[in-house]
Protein backbone atom coordinates (compact mmCIF):
# COMPACT_ATOMS: atom_id res chain seq x y z
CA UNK A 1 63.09 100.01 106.40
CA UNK A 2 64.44 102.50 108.52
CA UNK A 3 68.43 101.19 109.19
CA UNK A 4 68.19 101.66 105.49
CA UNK A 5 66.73 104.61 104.76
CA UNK A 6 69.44 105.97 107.81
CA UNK A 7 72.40 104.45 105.67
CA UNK A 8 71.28 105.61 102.21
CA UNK A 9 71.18 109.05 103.68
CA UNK A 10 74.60 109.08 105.83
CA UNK A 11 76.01 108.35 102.09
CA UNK A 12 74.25 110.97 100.45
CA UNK A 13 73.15 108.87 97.36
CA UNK A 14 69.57 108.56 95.82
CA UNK A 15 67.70 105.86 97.48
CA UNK A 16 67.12 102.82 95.00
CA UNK A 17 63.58 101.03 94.56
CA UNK A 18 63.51 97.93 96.62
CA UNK A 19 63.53 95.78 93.35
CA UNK A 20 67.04 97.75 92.88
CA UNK A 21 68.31 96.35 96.40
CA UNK A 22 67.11 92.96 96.22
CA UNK A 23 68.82 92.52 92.60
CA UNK A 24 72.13 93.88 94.06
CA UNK A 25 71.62 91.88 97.32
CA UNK A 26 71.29 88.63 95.28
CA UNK A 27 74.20 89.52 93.24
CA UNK A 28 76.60 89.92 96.25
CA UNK A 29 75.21 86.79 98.45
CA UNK A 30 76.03 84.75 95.28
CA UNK A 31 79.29 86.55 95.64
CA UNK A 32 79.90 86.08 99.00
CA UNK A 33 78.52 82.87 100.17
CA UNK A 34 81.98 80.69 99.07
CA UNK A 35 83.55 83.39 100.81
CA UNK A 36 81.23 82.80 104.01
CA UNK A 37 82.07 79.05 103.24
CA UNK A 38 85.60 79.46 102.96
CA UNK A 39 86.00 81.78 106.21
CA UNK A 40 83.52 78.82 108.29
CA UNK A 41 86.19 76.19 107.27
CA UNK A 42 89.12 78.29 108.64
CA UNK A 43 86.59 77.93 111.93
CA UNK A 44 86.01 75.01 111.62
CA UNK A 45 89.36 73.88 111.46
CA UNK A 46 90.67 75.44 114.22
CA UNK A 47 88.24 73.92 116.23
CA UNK A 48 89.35 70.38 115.04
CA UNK A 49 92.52 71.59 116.76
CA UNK A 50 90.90 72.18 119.95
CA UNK A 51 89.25 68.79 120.21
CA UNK A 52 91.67 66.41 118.62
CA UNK A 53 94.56 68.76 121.32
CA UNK A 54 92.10 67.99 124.08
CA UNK A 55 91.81 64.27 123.34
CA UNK A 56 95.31 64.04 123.91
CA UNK A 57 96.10 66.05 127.45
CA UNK A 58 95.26 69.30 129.41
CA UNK A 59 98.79 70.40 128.51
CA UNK A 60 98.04 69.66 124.97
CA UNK A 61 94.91 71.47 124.53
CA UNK A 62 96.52 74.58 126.62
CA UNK A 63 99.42 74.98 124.74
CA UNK A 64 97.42 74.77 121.19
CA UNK A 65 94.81 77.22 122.64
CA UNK A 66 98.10 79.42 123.55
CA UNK A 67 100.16 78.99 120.39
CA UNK A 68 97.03 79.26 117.65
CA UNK A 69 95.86 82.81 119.58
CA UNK A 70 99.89 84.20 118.88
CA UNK A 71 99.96 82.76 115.61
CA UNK A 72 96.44 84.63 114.27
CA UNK A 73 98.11 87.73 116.04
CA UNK A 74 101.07 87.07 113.87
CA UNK A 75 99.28 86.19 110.41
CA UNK A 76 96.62 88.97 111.22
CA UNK A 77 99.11 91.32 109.78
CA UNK A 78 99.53 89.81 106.33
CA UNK A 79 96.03 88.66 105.55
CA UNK A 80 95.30 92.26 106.08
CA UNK A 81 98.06 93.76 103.81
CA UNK A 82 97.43 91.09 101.43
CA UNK A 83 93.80 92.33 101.47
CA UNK A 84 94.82 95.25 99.30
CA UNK A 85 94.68 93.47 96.42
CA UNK A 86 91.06 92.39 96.25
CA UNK A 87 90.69 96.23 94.77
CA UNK A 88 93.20 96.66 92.69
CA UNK A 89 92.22 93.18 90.75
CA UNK A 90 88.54 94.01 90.80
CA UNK A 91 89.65 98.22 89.58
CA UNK A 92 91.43 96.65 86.59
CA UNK A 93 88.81 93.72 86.10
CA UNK A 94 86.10 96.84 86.26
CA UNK A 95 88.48 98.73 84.46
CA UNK A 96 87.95 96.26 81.25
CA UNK A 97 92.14 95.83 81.67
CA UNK A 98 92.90 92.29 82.62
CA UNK A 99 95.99 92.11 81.09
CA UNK A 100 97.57 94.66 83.93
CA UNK A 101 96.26 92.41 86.64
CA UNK A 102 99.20 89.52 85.66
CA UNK A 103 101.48 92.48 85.97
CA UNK A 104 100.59 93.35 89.65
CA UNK A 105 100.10 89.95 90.83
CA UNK A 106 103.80 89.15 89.79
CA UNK A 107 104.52 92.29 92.60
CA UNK A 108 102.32 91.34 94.82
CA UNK A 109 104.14 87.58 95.20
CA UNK A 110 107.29 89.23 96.49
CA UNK A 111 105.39 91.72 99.15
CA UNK A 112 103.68 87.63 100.15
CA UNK A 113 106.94 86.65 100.38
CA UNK A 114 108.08 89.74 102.74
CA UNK A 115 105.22 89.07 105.02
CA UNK A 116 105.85 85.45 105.14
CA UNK A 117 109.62 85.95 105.71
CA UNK A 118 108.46 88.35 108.74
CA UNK A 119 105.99 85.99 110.03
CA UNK A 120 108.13 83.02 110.40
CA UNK A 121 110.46 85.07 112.72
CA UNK A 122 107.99 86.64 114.57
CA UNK A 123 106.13 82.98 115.05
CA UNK A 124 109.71 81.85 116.38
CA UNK A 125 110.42 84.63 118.57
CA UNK A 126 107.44 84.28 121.18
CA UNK A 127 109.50 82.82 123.88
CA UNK A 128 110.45 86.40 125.84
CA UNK A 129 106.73 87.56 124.92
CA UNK A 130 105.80 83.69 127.10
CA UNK A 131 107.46 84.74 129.85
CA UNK A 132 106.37 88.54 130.12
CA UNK A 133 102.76 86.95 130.24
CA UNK A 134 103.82 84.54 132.91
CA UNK A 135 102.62 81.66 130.83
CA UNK A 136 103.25 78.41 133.02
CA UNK A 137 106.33 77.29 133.08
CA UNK A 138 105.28 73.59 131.75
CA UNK A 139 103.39 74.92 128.68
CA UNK A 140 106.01 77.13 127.47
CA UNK A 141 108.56 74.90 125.55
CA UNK A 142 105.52 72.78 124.56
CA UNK A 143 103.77 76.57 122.77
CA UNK A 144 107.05 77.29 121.34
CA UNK A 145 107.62 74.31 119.77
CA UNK A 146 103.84 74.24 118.38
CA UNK A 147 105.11 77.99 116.88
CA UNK A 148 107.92 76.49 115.61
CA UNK A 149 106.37 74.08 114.13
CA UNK A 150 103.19 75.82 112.59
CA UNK A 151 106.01 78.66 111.06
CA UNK A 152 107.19 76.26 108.70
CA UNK A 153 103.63 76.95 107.03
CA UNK A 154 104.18 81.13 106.39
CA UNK A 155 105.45 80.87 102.87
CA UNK A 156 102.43 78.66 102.05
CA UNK A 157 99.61 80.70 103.39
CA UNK A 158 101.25 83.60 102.08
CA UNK A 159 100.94 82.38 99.07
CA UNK A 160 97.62 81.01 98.66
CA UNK A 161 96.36 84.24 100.70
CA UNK A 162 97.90 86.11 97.81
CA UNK A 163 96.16 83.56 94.98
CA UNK A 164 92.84 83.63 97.00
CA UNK A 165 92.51 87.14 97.14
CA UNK A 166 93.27 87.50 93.15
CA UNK A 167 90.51 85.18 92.64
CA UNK A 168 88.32 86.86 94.75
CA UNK A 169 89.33 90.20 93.10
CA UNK A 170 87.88 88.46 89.37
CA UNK A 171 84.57 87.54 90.92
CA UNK A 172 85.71 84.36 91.05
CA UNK A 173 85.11 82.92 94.76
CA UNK A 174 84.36 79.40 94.04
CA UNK A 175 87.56 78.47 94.82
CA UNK A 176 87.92 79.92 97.82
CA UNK A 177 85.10 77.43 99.11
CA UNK A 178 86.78 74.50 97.32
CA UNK A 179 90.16 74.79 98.55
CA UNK A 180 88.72 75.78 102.78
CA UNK A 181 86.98 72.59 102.04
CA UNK A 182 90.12 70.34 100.98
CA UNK A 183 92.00 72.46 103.75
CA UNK A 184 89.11 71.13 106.44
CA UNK A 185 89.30 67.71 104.78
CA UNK A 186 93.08 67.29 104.87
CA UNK A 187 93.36 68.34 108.71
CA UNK A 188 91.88 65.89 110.54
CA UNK A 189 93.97 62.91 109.19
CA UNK A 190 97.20 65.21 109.61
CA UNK A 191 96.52 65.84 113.24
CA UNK A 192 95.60 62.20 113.97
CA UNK A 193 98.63 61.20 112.23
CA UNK A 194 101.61 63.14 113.38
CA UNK A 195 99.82 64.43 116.97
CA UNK A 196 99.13 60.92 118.36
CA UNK A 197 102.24 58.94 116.16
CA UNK A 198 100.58 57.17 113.17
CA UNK A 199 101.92 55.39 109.58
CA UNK A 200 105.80 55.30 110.85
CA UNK A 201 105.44 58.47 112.52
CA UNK A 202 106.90 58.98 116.14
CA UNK A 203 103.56 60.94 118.57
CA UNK A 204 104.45 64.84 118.28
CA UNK A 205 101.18 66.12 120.65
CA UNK A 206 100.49 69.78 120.61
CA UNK A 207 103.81 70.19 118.22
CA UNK A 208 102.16 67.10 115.93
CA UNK A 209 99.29 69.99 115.28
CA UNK A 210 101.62 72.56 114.49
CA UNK A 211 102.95 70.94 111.81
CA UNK A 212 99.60 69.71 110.27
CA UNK A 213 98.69 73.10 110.39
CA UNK A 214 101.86 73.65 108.27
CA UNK A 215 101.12 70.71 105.85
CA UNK A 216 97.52 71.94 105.30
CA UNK A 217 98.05 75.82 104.42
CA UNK A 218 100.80 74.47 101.54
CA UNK A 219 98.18 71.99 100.33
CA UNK A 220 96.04 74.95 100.00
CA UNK A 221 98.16 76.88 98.39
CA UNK A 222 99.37 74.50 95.72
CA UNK A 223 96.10 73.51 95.52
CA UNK A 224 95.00 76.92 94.60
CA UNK A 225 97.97 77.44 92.04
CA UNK A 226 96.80 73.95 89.97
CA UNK A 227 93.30 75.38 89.94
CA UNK A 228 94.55 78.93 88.09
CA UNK A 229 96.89 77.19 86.27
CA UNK A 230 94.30 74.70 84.62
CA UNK A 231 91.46 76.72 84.58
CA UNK A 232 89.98 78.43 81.43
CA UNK A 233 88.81 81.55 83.09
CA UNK A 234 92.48 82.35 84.31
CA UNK A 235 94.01 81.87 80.66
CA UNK A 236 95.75 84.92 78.85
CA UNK A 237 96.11 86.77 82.39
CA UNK A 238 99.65 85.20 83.04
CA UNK A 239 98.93 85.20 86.75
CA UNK A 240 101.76 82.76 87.82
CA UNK A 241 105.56 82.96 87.58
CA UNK A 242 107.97 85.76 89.48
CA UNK A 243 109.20 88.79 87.55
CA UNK A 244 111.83 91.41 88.96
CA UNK A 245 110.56 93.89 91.37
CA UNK A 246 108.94 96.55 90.68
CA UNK A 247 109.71 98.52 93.67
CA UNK A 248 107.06 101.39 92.48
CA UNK A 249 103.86 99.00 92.06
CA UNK A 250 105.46 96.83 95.61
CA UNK A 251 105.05 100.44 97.41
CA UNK A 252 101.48 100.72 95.54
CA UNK A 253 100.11 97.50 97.43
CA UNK A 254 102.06 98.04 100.78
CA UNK A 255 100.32 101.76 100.65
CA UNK A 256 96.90 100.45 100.33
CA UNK A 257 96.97 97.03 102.29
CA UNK A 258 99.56 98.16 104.77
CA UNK A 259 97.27 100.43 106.66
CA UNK A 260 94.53 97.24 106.08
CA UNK A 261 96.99 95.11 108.41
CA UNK A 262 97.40 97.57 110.95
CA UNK A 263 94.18 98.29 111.25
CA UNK A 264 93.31 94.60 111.82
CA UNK A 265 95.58 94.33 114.31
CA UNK A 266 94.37 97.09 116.49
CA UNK A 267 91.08 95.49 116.21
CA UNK A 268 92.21 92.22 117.13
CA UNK A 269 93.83 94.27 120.17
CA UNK A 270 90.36 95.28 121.58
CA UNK A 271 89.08 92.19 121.98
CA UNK A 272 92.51 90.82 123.54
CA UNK A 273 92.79 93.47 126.00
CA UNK A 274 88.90 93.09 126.82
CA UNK A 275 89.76 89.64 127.20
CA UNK A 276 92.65 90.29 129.72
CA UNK A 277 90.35 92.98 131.63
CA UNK A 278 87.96 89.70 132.26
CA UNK A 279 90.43 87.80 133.62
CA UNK A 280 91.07 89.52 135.81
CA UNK A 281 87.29 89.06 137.10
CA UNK A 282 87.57 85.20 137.68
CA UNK A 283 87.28 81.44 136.37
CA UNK A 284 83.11 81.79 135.50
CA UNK A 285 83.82 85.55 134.24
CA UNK A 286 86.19 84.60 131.74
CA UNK A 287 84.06 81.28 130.67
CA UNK A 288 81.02 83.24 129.90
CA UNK A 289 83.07 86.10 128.21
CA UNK A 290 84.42 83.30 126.13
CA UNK A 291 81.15 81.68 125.49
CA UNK A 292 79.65 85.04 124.42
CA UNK A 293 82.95 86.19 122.27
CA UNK A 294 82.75 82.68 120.22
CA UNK A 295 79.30 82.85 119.07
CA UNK A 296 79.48 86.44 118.02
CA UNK A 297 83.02 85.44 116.53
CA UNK A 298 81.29 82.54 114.77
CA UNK A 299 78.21 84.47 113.23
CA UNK A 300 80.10 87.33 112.51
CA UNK A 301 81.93 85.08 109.43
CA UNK A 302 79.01 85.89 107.47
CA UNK A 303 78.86 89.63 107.55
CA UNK A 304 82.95 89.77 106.89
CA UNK A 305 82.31 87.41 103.90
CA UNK A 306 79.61 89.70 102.69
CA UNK A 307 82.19 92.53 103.39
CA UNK A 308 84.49 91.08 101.35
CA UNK A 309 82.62 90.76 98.42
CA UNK A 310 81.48 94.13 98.80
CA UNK A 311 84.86 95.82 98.02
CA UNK A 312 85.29 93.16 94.72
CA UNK A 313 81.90 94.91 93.72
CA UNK A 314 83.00 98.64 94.85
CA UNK A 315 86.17 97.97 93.17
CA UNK A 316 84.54 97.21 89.96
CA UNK A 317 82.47 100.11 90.05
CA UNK A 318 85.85 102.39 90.97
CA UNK A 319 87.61 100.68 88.12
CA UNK A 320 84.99 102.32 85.55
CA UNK A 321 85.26 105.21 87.43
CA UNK A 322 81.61 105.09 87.92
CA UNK A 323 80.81 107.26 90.89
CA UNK A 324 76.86 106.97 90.78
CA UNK A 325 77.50 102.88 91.26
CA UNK A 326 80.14 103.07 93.84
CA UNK A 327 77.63 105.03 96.54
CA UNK A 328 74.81 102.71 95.09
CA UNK A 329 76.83 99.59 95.77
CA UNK A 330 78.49 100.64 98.76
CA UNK A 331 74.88 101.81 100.67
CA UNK A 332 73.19 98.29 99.68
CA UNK A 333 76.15 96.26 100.46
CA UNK A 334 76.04 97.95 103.96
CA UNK A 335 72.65 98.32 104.30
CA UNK A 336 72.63 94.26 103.99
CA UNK A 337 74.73 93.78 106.18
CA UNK A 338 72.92 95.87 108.97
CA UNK A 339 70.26 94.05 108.01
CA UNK A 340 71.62 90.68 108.05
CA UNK A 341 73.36 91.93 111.89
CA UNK A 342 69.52 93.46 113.48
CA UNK A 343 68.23 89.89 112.53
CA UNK A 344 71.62 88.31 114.84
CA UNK A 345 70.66 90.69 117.22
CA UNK A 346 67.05 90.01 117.88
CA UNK A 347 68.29 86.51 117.95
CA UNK A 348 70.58 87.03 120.66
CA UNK A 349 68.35 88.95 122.45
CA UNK A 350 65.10 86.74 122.22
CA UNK A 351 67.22 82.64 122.57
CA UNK A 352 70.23 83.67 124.83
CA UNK A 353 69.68 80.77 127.37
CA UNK A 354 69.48 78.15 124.11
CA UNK A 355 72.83 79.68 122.53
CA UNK A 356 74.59 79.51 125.74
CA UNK A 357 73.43 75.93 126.60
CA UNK A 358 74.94 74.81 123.42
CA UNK A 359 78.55 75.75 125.27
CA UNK A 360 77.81 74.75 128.79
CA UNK A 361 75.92 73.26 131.45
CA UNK A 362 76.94 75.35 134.38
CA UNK A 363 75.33 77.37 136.13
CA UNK A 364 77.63 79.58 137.26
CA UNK A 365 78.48 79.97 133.66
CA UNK A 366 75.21 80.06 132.35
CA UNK A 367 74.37 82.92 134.79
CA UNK A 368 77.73 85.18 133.05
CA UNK A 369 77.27 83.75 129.97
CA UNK A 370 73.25 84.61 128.90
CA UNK A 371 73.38 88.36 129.96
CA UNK A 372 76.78 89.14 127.62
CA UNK A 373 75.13 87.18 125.32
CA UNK A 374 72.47 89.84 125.11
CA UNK A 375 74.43 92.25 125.26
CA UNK A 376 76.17 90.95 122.22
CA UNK A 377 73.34 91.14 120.07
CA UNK A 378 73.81 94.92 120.43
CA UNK A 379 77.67 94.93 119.35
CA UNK A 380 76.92 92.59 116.18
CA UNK A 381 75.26 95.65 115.04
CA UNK A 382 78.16 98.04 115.33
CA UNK A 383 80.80 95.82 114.15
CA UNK A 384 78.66 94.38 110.97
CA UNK A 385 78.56 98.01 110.04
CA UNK A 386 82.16 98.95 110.81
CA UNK A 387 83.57 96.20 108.53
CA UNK A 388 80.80 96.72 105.96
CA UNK A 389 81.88 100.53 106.06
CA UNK A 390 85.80 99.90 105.95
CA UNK A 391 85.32 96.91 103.06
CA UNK A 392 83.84 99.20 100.95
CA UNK A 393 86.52 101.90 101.53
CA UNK A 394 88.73 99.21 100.40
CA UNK A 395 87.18 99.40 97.48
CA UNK A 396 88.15 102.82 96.60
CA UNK A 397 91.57 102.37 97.96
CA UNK A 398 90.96 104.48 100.52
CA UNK A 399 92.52 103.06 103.87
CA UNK A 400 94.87 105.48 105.70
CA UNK A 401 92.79 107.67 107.10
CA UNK A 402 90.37 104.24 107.96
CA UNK A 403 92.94 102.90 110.00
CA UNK A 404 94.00 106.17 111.56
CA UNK A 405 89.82 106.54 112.51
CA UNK A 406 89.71 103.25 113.95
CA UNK A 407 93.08 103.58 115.91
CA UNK A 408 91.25 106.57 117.44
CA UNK A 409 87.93 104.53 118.19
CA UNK A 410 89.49 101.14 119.33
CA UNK A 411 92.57 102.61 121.40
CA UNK A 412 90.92 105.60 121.74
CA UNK A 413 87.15 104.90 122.70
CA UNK A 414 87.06 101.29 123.05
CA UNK A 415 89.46 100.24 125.72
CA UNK A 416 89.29 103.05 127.89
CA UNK A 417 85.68 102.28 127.91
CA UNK A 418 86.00 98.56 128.90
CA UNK A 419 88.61 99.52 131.81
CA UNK A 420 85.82 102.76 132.70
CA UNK A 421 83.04 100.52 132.71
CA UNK A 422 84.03 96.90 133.78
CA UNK A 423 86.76 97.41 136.35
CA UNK A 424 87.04 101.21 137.57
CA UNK A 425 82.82 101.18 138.04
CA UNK A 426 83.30 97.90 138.23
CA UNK A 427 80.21 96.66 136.19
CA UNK A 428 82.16 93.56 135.82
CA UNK A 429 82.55 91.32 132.72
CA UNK A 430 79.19 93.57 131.16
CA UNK A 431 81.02 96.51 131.28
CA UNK A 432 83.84 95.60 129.14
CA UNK A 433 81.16 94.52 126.52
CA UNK A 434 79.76 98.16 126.86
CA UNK A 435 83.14 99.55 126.38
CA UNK A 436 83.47 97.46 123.29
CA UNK A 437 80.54 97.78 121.87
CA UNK A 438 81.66 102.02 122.34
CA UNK A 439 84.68 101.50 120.19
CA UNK A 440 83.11 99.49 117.52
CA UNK A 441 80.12 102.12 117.27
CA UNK A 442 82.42 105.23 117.32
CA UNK A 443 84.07 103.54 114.22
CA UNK A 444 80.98 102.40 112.30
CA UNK A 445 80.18 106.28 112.77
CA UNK A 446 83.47 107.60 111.66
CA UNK A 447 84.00 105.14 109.29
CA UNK A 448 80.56 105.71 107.65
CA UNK A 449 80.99 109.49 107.86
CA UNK A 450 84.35 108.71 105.84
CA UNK A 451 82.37 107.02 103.16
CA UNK A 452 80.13 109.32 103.22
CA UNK A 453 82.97 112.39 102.86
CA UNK A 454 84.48 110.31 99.72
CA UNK A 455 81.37 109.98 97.47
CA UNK A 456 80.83 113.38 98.76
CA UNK A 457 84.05 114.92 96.94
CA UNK A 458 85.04 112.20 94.59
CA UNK A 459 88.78 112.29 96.11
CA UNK A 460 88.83 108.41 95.69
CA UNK A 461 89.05 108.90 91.91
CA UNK A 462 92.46 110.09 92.65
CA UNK A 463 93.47 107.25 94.31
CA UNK A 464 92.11 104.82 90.87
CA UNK A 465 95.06 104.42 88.42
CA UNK A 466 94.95 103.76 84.75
């Protein structure tokens, strides 16, 4: 297994038998697969939006395709803060001190309640951002109103983000999977209801979906709060409730998950901006790119719930302050995951024609869409390793100098690369792919070589509190 042996060494940790992999493997895939549930339903969902939008008009389906890309550029921001506190549940659960985690949570409401305060403006102040980008002039009021709508439902993802992400910090991901699954269950009736005028209702179109969006996100969260409420393996951890802030342990979580939601963003800014560089390329360009990015986006929900059940189980290691288990965790959690991302690739690479046939039946398409395809395989490789690497820094706590390595490898590396490759050698829409899959690999490198600088030293027992 040579990706494996490769990792094991770039962490400088004793390799493990095989018996000692496949134990910890099956430990984190029981782990992670409500997470990889949970994440498919978010998918899922949005693509009810898409088809129940495009039933209705053109317009429709444009301005929910417009206003759900702002909003995930808005929320990307808090369900990356709010990512912080996977590790410092799991430290504390590791840690063998529960009772602490009741006193963070009760912090970590009021920084969910910042972000959702700052996401409802931002979700209601797209209009100048509209116009900058020249969006038509007929889809604009339509988009707004759809943002308008949809902000209403901050407060309530905010707060079952902040819920979820406890749960997942105790090991306890079931839930997760349960409420994506009401959440997936619940939107198709809202849409059809308040998008196309049903039970008393008066039709709301793209602005109907907004608001079912809305609906859904505070069923999940109350949802979530019944099910830590009533259940036994919450009890005597006094999870729920507000307490006065606590302005030290509010600055604890911003410092770790802060640098979590910028980094996400500047991520989710590669991909934009190689998105922009293809449209600039033409109609079929910008299909196949699109046909290419939603596959990888689609497999690529099981290596980030893998990822995130990697930092619950580096976290509990870190907790004990067990360095030996934090390298072994963190190399087998990766190494799975490089695993899991050569198998995607070989896919891609071998069934590219049957994967893009599933999308369309053009052509023209078919002829942009089948080589990025390919070349996709490649970048799952990268980017399964990247996340892998940065989850399990997570872990430690460890996530300013992660987000300052992959500001330097995504705005750095990665775009320069795209505009190098696909429009100033003009290599077309294959070239931005290259320059993508450059930034993602410089940061699985740097990232890994980060990881690898931590167990090294030991510096992230400084960052573990009592």
């Amino acid at each position: 297994m040579p990706a494996f042996n490769a990792i094991a060494c770039s962490l400088n940790t004793p390799t493990q038998s095989p018996s000692s992999f496949f134990q910890e493997a099956r430990t984190t895939l029981v782990l992670a697969a409500p997470l990889i549930v949970g994440q498919l339903t978010n998918v899922a969902m949005n693509f009810v939006d898409t088809v129940m939008a495009g039933r209705l008009s053109t317009e429709a389906l444009a301005a929910v395709a417009i206003g759900s890309s702002l909003w995930s550029m808005v929320i990307l921001f808090m369900i990356g803060t709010l990512l912080a506190l996977p590790s410092f549940v799991s430290q504390y659960d590791g840690a063998g001190k529960r009772q602490r985690i009741g006193l963070w949570m009760r912090q970590a409401y009021w920084v969910a309640a910042i972000l959702a305060v700052g996401c409802f403006i931002f979700a209601r102040s797209m209009l100048p951002l509209m116009q900058w980008m020249d969006v038509q002039a007929e889809l604009v009021p339509v988009t707004d109103g759809y943002l308008h709508a949809i902000s209403w439902g901050a407060p309530g993802l905010a707060g079952f983000l902040a819920l979820r992400f406890l749960s997942d910090g105790l090991s306890l991901t079931r839930p997760t999977m349960y409420v994506g699954l009401v959440g997936l269950a619940l939107n198709i009736p809202a849409n059809y209801v308040l998008m196309y005028g049903k039970l008393g209702f008066e039709p709301m179109g793209a602005i109907g979906c907004g608001y079912a969006t809305a609906f859904v996100v505070w069923s999940q969260f109350v949802t979530m709060a019944l099910w830590i409420a009533i259940r036994p393996a919450y009890k005597g951890l006094n999870l729920l409730g507000m307490a006065r802030p606590h302005w030290g342990r509010i600055m604890d979580i911003l410092r770790v998950g802060v640098p979590v939601g910028i980094s996400f963003c500047i991520e989710s800014s590669l991909f934009v901006i190689g998105t922009l560089l293809v449209g600039t390329m033409g109609t079929a360009e910008v299909a196949g790119h699109q046909v290419a990015l939603n596959f990888a986006a689609l497999w690529f929900m099981v290596p980030l719930g893998i990822s995130m059940a990697l930092t619950v189980r580096v976290g509990n290691s870190a907790g004990r302050r067990d360095r030996l288990e934090v390298g072994i965790r963190s190399r087998h959690g990766i190494s799975m995951i490089a695993l899991l991302q050569i198998f995607s690739a070989i896919m891609m690479l071998t069934i590219p024609h049957w994967i893009a046939g599933i999308y369309t039946t053009s052509s023209e398409v078919l002829t942009i869409a089948i080589p990025l395809i390919m070349i996709a395989g490649i970048f799952q490789i990268s980017d399964g390793i990247q996340v892998a690497a940065f989850s399990a820094l997570r872990g430690i706590k460890d996530t300013q100098w992660p987000m300052v390595l992959t500001v330097a490898a995504y705005w750095g590396v990665g775009i320069p690369a795209s505009w190098l490759f696909g429009i100033h050698w003009d290599h077309g829409a294959p070239g931005v792919w290259w320059g993508l899959i450059a930034g993602l690999t410089v940061a699985a490198v740097l990232l890994l070589l980060r990881l690898r600088y931590q167990q090294k030293t030991g510096q992230w027992l400084g960052l573990v509190k009592a």
